[in-house]
Every structure is written in structure tokens, then in C-alpha cells.
N, C-alpha and C. Protein backbone atom coordinates (compact mmCIF):
# COMPACT_ATOMS: atom_id res chain seq x y z
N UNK A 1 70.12 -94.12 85.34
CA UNK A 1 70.88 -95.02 84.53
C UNK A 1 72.37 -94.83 84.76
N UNK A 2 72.60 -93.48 85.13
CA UNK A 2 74.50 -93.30 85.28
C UNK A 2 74.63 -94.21 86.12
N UNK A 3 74.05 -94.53 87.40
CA UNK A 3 74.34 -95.35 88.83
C UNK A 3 74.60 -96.62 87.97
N UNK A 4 73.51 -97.58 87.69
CA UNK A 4 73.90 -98.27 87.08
C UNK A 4 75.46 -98.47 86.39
N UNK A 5 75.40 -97.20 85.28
CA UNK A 5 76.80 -97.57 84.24
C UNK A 5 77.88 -97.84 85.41
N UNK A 6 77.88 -96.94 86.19
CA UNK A 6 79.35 -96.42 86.76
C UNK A 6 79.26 -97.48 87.95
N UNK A 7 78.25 -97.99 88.36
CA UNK A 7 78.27 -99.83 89.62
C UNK A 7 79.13 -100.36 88.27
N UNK A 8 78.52 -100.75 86.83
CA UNK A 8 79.12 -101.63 85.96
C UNK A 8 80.42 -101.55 85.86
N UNK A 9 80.69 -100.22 85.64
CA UNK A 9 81.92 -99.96 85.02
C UNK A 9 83.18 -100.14 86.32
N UNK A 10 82.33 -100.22 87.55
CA UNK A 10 83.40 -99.94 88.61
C UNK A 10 83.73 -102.08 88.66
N UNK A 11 82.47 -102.86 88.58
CA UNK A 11 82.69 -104.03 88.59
C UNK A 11 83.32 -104.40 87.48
N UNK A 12 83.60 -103.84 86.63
CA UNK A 12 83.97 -104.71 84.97
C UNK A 12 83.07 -105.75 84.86
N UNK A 13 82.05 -105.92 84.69
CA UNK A 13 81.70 -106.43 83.27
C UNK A 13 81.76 -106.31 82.24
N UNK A 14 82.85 -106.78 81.26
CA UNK A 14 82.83 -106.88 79.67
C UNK A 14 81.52 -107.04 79.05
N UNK A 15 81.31 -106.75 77.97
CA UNK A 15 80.57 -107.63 77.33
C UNK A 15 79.07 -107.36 77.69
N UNK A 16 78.51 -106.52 78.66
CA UNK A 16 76.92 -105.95 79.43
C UNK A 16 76.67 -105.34 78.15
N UNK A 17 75.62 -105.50 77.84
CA UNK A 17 74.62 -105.05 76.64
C UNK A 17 73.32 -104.21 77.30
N UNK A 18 73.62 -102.36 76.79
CA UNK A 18 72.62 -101.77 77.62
C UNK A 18 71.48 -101.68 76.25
N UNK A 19 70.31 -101.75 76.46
CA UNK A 19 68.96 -101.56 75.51
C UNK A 19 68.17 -100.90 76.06
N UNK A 20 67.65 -99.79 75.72
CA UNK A 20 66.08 -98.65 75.91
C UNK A 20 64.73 -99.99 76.02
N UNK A 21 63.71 -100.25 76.36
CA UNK A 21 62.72 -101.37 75.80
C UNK A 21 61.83 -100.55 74.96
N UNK A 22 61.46 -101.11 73.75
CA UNK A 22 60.15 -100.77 73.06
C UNK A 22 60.72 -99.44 72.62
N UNK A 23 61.84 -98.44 72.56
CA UNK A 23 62.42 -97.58 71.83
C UNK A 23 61.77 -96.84 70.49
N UNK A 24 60.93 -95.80 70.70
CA UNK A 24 60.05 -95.32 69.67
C UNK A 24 60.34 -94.05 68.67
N UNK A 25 60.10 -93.36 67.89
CA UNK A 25 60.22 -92.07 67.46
C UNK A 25 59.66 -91.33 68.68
N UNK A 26 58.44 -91.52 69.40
CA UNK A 26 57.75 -90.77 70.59
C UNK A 26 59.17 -90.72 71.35
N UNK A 27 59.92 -91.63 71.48
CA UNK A 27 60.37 -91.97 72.42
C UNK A 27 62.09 -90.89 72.51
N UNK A 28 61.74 -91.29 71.13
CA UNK A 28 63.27 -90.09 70.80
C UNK A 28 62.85 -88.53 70.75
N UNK A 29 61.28 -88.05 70.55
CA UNK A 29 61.55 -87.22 70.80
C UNK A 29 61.07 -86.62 72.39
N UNK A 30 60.70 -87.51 73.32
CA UNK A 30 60.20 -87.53 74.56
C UNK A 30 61.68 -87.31 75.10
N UNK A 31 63.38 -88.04 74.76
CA UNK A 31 64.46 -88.09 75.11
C UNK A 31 64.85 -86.87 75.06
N UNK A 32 64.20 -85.74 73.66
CA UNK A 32 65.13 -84.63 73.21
C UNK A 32 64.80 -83.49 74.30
N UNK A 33 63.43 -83.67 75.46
CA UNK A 33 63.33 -82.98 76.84
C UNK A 33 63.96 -83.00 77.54
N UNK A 34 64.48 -81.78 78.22
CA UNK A 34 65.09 -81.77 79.41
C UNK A 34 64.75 -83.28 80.34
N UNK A 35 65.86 -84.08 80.68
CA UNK A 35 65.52 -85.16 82.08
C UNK A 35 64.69 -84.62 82.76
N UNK A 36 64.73 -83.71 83.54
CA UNK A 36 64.30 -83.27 84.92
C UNK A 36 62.52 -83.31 84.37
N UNK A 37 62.16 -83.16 82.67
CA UNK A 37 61.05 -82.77 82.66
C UNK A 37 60.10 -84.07 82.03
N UNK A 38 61.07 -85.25 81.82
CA UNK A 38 60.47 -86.57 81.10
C UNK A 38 60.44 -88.03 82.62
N UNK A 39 59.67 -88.96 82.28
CA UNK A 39 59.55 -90.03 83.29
C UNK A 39 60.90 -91.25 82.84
N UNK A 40 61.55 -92.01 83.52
CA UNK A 40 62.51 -92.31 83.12
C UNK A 40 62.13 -94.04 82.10
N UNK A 41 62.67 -94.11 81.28
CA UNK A 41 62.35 -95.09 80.46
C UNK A 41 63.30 -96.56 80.92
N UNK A 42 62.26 -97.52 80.26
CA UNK A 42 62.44 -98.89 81.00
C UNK A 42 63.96 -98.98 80.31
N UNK A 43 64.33 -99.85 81.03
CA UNK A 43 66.09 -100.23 80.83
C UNK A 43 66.28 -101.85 81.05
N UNK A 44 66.96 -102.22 79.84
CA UNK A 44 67.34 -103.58 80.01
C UNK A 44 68.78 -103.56 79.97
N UNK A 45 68.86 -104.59 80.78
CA UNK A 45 70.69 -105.05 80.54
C UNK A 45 70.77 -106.70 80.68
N UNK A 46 71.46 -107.12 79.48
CA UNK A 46 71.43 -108.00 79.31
C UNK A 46 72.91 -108.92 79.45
N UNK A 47 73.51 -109.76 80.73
CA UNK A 47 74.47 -109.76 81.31
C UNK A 47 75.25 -111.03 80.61
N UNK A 48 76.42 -111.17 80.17
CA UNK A 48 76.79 -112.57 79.22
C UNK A 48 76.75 -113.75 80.51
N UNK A 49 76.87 -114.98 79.95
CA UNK A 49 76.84 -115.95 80.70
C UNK A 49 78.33 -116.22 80.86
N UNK A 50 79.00 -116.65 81.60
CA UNK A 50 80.61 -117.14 81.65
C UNK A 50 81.12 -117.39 80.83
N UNK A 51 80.25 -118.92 79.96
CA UNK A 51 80.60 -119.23 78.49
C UNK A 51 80.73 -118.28 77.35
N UNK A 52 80.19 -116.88 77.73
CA UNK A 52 80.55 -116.06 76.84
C UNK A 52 81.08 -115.45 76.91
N UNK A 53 81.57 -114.79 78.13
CA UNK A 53 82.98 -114.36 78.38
C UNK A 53 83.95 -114.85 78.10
N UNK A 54 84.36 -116.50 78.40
CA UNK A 54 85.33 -116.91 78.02
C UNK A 54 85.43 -117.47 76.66
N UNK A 55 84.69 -117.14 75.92
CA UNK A 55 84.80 -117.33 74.45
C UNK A 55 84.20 -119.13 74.09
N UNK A 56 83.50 -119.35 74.66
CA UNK A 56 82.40 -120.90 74.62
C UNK A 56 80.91 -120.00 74.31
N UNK A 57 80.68 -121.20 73.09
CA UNK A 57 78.87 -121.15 72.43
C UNK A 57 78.34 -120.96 74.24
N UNK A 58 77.67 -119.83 74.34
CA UNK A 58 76.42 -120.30 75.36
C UNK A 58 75.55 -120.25 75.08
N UNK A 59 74.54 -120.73 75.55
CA UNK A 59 72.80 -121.19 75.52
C UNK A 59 71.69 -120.11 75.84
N UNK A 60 72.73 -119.47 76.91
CA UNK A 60 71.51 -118.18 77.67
C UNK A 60 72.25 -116.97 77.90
N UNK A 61 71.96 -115.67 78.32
CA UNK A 61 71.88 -114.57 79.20
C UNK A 61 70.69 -114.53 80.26
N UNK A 62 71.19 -113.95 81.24
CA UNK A 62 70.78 -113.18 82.30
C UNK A 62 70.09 -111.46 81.65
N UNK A 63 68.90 -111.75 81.58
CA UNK A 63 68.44 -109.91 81.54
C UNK A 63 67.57 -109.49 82.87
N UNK A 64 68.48 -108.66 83.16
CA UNK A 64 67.76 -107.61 84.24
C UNK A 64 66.55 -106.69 83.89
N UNK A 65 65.53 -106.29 84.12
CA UNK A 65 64.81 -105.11 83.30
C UNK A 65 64.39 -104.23 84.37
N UNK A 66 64.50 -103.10 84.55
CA UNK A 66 63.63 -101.89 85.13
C UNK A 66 62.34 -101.71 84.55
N UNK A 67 61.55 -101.84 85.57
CA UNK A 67 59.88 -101.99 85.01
C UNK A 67 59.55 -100.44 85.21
N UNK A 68 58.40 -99.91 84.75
CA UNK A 68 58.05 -98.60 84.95
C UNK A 68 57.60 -98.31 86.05
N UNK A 69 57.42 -96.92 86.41
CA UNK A 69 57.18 -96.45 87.69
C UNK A 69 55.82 -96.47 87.98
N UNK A 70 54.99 -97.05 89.12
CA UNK A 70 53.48 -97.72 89.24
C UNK A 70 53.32 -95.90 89.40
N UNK A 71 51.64 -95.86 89.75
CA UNK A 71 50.98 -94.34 89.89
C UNK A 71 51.82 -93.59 91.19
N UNK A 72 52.10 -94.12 92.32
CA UNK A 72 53.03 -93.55 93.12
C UNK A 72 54.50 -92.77 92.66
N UNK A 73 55.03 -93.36 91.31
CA UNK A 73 55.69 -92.66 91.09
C UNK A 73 57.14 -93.75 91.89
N UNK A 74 57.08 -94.89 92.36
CA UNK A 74 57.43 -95.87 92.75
C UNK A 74 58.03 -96.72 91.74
N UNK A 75 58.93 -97.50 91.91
CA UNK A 75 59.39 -98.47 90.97
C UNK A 75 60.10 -99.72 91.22
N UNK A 76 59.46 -100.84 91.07
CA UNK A 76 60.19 -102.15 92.39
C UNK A 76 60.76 -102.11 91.41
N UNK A 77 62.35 -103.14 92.36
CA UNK A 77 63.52 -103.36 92.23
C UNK A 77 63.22 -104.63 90.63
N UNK A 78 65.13 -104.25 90.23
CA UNK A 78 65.13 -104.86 89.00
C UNK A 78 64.62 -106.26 89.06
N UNK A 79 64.09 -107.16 88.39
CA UNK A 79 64.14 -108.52 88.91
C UNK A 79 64.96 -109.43 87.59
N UNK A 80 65.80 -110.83 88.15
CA UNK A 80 66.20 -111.34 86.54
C UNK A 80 65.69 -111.74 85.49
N UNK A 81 65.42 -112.08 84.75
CA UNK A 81 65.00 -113.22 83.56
C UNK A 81 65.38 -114.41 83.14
N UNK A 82 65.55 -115.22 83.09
CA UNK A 82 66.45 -115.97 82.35
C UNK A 82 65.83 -115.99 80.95
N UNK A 83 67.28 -116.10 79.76
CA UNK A 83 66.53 -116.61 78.40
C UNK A 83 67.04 -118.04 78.55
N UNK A 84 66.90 -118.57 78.80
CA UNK A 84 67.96 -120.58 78.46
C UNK A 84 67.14 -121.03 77.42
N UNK A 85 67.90 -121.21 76.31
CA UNK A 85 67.54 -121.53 75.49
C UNK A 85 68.42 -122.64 74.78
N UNK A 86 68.30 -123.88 74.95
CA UNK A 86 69.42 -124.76 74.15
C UNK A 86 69.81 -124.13 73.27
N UNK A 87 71.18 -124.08 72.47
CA UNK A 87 71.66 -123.63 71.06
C UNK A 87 71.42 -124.69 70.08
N UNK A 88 71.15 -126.20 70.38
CA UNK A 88 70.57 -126.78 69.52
C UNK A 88 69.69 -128.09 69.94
N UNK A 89 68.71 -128.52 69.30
CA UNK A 89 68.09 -129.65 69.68
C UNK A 89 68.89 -131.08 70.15
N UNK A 90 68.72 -131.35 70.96
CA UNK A 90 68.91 -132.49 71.58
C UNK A 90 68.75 -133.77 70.73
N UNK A 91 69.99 -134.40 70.18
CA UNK A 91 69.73 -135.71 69.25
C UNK A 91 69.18 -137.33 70.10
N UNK A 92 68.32 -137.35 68.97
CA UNK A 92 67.49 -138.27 69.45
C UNK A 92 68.61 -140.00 69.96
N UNK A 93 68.34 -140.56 70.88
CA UNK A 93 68.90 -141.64 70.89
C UNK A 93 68.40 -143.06 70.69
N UNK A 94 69.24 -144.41 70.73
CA UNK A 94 68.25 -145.47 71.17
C UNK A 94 69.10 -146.39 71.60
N UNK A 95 68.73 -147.34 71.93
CA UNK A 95 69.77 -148.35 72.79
C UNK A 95 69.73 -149.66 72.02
N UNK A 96 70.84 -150.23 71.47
CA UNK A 96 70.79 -151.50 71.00
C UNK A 96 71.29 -152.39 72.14
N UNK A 97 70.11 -153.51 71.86
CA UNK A 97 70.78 -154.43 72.67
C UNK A 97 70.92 -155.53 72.15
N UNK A 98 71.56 -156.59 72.19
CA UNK A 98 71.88 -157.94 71.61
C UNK A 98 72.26 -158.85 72.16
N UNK A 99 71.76 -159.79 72.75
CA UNK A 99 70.21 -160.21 72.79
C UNK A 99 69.44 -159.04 73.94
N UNK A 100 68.02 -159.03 73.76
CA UNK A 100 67.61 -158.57 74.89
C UNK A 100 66.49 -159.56 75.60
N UNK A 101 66.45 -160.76 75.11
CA UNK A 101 66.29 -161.86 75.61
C UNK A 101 67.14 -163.00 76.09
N UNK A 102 66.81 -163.67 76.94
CA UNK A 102 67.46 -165.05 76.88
C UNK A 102 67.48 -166.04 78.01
N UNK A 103 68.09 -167.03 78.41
CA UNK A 103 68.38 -167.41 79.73
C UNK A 103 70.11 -167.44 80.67
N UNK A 104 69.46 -167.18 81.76
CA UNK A 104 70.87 -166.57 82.67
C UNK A 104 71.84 -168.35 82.74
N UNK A 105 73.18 -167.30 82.63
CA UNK A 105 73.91 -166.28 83.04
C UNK A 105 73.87 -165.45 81.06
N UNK A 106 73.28 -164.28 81.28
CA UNK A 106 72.71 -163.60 80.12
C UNK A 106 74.02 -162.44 79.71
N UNK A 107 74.77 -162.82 78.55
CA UNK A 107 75.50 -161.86 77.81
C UNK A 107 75.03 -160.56 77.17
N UNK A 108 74.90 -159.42 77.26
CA UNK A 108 74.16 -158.37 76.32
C UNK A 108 75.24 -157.41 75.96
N UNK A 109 75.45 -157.45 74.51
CA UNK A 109 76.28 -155.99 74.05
C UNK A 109 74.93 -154.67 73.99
N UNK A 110 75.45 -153.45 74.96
CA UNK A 110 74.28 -152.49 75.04
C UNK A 110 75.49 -151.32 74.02
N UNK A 111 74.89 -150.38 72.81
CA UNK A 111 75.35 -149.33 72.37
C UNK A 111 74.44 -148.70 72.17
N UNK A 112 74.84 -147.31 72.27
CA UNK A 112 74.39 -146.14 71.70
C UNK A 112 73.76 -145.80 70.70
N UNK A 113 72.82 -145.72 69.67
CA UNK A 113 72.55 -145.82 68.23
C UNK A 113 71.63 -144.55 68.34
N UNK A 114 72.41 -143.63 67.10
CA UNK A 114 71.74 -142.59 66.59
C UNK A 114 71.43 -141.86 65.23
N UNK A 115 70.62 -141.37 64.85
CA UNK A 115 70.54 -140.85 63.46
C UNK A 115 71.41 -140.07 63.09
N UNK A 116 71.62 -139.18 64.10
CA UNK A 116 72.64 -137.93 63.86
C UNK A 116 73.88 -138.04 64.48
N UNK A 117 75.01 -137.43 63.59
CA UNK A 117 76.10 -137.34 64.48
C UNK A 117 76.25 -137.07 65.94
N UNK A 118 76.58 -137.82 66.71
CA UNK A 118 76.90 -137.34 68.06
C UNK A 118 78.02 -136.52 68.47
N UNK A 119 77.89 -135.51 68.81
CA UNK A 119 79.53 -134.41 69.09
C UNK A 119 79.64 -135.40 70.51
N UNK A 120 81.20 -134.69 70.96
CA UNK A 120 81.43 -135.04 72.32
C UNK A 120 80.26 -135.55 73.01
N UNK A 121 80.65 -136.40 73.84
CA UNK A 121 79.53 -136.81 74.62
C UNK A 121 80.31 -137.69 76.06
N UNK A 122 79.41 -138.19 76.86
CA UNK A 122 79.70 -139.18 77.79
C UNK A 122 78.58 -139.89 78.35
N UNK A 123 78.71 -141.57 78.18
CA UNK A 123 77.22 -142.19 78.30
C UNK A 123 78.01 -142.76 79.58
N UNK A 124 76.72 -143.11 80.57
CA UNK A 124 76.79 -143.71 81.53
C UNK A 124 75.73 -144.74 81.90
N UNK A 125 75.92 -145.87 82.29
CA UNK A 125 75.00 -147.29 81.86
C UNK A 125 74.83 -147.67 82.98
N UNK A 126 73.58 -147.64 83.58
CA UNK A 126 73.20 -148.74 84.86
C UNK A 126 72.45 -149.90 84.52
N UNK A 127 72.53 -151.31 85.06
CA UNK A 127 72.23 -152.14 84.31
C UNK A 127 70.77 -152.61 85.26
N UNK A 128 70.07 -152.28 86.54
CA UNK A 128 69.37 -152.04 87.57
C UNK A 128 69.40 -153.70 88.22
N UNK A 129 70.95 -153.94 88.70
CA UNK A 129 71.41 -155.71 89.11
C UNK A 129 72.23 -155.01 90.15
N UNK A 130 72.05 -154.25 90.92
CA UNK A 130 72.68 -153.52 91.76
C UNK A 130 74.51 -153.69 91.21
N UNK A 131 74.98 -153.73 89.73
CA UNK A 131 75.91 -153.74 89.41
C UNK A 131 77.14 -152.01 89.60
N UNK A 132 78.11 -152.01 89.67
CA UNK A 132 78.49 -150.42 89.50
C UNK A 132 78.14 -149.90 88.22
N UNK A 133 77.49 -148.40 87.70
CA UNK A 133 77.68 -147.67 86.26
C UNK A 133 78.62 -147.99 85.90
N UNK A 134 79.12 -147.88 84.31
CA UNK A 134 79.79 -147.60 83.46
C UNK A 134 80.20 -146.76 82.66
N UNK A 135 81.27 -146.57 82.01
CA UNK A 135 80.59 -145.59 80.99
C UNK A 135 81.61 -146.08 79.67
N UNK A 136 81.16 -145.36 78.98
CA UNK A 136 81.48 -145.68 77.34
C UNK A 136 80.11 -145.96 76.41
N UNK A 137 80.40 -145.45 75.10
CA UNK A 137 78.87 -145.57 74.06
C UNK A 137 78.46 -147.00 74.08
N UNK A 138 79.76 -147.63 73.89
CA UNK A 138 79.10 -148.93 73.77
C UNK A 138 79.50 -150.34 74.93
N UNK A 139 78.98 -150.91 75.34
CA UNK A 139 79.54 -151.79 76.63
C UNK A 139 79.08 -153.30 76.95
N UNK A 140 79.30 -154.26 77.50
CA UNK A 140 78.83 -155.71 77.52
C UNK A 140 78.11 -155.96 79.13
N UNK A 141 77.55 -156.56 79.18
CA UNK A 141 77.01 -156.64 80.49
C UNK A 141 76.35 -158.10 80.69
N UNK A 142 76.72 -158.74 81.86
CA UNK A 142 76.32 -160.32 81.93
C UNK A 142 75.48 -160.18 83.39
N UNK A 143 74.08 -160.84 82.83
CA UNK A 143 73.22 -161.01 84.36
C UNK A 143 73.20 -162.53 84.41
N UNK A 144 73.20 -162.49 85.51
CA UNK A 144 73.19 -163.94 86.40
C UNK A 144 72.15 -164.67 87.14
N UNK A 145 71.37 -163.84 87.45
CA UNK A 145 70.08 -164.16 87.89
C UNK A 145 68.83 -163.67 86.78
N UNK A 146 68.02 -164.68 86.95
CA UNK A 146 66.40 -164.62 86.53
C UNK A 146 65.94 -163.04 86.83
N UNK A 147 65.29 -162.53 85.67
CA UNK A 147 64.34 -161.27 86.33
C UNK A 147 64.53 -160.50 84.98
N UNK A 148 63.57 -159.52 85.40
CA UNK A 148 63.11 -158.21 84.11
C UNK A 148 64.16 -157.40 84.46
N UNK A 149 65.03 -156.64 83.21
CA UNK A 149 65.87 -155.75 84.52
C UNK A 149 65.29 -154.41 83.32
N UNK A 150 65.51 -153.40 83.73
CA UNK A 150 65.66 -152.22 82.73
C UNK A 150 67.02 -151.61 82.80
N UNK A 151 67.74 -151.69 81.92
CA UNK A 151 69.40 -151.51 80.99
C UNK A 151 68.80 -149.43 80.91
N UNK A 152 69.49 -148.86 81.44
CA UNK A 152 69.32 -147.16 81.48
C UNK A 152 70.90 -146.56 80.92
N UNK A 153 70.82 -145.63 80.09
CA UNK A 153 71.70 -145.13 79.90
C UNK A 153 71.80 -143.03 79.81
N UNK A 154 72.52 -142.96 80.18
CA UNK A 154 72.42 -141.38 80.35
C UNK A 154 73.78 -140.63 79.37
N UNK A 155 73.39 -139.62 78.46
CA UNK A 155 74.86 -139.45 77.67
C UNK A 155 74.17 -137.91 77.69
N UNK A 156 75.65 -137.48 77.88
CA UNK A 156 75.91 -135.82 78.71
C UNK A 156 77.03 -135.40 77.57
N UNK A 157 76.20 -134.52 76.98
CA UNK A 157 76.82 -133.51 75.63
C UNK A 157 77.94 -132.70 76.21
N UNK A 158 78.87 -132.13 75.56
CA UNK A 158 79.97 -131.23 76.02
C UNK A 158 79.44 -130.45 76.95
N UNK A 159 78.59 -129.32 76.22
CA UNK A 159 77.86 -128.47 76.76
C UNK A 159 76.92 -128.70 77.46
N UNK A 160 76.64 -129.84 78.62
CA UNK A 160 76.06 -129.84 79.72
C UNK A 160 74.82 -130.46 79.53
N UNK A 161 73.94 -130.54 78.57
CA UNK A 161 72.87 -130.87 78.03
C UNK A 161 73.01 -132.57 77.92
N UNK A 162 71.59 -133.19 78.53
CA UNK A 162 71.58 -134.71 79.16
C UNK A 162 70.48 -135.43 78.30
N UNK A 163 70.60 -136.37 77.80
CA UNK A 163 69.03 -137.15 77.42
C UNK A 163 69.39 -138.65 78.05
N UNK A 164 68.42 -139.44 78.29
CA UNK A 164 68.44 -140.69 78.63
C UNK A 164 67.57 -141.76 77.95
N UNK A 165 67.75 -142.90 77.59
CA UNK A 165 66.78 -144.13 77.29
C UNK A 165 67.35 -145.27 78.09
N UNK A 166 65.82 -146.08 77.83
CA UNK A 166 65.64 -147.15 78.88
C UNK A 166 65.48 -148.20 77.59
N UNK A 167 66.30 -149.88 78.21
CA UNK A 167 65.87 -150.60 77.32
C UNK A 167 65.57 -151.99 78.56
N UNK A 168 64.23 -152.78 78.05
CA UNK A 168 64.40 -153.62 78.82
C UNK A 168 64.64 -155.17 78.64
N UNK A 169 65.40 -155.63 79.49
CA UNK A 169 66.21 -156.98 79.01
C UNK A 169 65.20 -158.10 80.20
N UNK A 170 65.24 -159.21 79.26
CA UNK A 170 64.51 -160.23 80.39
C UNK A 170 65.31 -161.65 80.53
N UNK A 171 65.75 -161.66 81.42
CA UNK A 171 66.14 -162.87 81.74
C UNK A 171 65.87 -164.21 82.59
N UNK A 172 65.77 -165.05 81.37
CA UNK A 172 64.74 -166.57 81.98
C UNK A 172 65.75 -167.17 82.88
N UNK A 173 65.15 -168.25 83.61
CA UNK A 173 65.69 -169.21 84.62
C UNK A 173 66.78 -170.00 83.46
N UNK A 174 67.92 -170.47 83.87
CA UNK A 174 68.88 -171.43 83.53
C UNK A 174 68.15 -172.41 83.19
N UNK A 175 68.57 -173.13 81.98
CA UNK A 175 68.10 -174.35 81.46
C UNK A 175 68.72 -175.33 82.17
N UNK A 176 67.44 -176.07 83.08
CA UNK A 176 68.14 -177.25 84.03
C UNK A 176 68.17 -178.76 83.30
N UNK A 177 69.29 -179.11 83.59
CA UNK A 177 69.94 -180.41 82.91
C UNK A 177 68.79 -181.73 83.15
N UNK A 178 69.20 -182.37 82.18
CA UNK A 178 67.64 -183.19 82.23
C UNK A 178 68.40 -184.01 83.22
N UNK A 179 67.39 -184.84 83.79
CA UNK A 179 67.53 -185.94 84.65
C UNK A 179 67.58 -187.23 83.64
N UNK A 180 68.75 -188.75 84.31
CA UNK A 180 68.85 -189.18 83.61
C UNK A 180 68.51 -190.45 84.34
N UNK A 181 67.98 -191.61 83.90
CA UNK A 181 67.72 -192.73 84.99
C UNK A 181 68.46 -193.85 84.65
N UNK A 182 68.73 -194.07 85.91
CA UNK A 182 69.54 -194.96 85.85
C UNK A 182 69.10 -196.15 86.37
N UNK A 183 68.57 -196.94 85.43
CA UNK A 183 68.27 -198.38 85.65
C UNK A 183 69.53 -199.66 86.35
């Protein structure tokens, strides 16, 4: 375990969280033996994520663990973990559209609509009319041609975290002008 501290301490990592695993009374008094005469106990280190270094909510750590030594007396190398764990549920979305019927050349206001407050965010809108994305919560969009399209929107939380909905818009053929006779 010194190798370890003193690699750490020579890299600076702030903030490394060392833990015994499964840490027992056996265990404390298995510790109060001479080293040379006890097997060495599992070791976790649990490494901050950037966001927590630099003082941002993060979601996860990195834990390393030393597994025990197989019957050889052998012990493979540390391997990582990840914990990723969102810090909070993902708010539900939905897409208003108005109209999501009609006939072309077809006007639609598309917004954002949610139950819960939305923090920071950034939505991005493809309208599938080979048009360019957009972005903003709420936006207008005019199709010109006949066809089913599906209206997609993607909105990306501060913290990196993405949800998307699909809404689909249909647009009829142009109402053709009556014919008029002319006697």
C-alpha cells in the first residue's frame, strides 16, 4: 500500500479517498500482527472525477480495487469500476406542436413542454425535410411539400445528460383551385 500512497502523493491527486474493503473487528485485530506475518487486505481507492476537483456536482468516481491474492499467492492487477450514476433523474419531456396537421405549405410552432422545471438546457430540432437543425426550446418551422415528416428534438442539460422526443407532423397535398368553365 506505501507504493501506491507515495505513486499518489508523487502525482498529486487531491481529493483520492483510500478505504480497507469489508473492514472487520477480525480485521483490526488480524492488522494488530506483525505485516510480515498477516496476508495483505483488499484496498480501494476511489479517484474524484474532474467535476470534483474543480468544484462542479459530479455524477461518478473512478474506483480502483485490489482483489485478493488467488491460492498461488498471486494477485492480478488493479482493474477500474465505474460508479456513473446520474445525480438526478432525467425530466420527462414532450413536444407541442400546433398544428400537427394540415395542408402544405404547412406552418408549425414546435416547443418544449414539461412538468418540471427545466435547469439550463439546449434543445436542438431537426425537422427530417432535409432542412438545417435549430436550436432554441421553442421554434416555427414551414414544410412545403406533401409527406409524413417526424419533427425530433434533442435538449442537453448543463451537466451533459441528453433526452429526446419525436413528434409526428403530416402534411396533405395543397388545396388545388377549382376549375372554372368558361362557357
Amino acid at each position: 500500500m506505501s507504493r501506491i500512497v507515495s505513486a499518489l502523493l508523487a502525482v498529486g491527486l487531491a481529493g483520492c479517498q483510500f478505504t480497507s474493503c469489508g473492514e472487520t473487528n477480525a480485521d483490526r485485530e488480524e492488522a494488530a500482527r506483525p505485516s510480515s506475518q498477516r496476508p495483505p487486505s483488499p484496498l480501494r481507492l476511489t479517484l474524484p472525477t474532474a467535476a470534483q476537483r474543480f468544484g462542479r456536482t459530479a455524477p461518478a468516481a473512478s474506483t480502483f480495487e485490489r482483489p485478493e491474492k488467488d491460492a498461488a499467492g498471486d494477485a492480478p492487477e488493479p482493474t477500474p469500476r465505474d460508479s456513473a450514476t446520474p445525480t438526478a433523474p432525467i425530466p420527462e419531456i414532450d413536444i407541442e406542436a400546433d398544428p400537427d396537421i394540415g395542408r402544405a405549405p404547412l406552418t408549425v410552432r414546435f416547443r418544449v413542454a414539461t412538468a418540471d422545471a427545466i435547469e439550463e438546457h439546449n434543445c436542438e430540432w431537426t425537422f427530417d425535410d432535409a432542412t438545417p437543425p435549430v436550436h432554441g426550446q421553442a421554434t416555427t418551422h414551414t414544410y412545403t411539400q406533401a409527406g409524413q415528416y417526424t419533427a425530433h428534438v434533442t435538449v442537453t442539460f448543463a451537466d451533459g445528460r441528453q433526452t429526446s422526443k419525436d413528434s409526428v407532423i403530416q402534411v396533405d397535398e395543397p388545396e388545388q383551385p377549382e376549375a372554372t368553365d368558361s362557357d
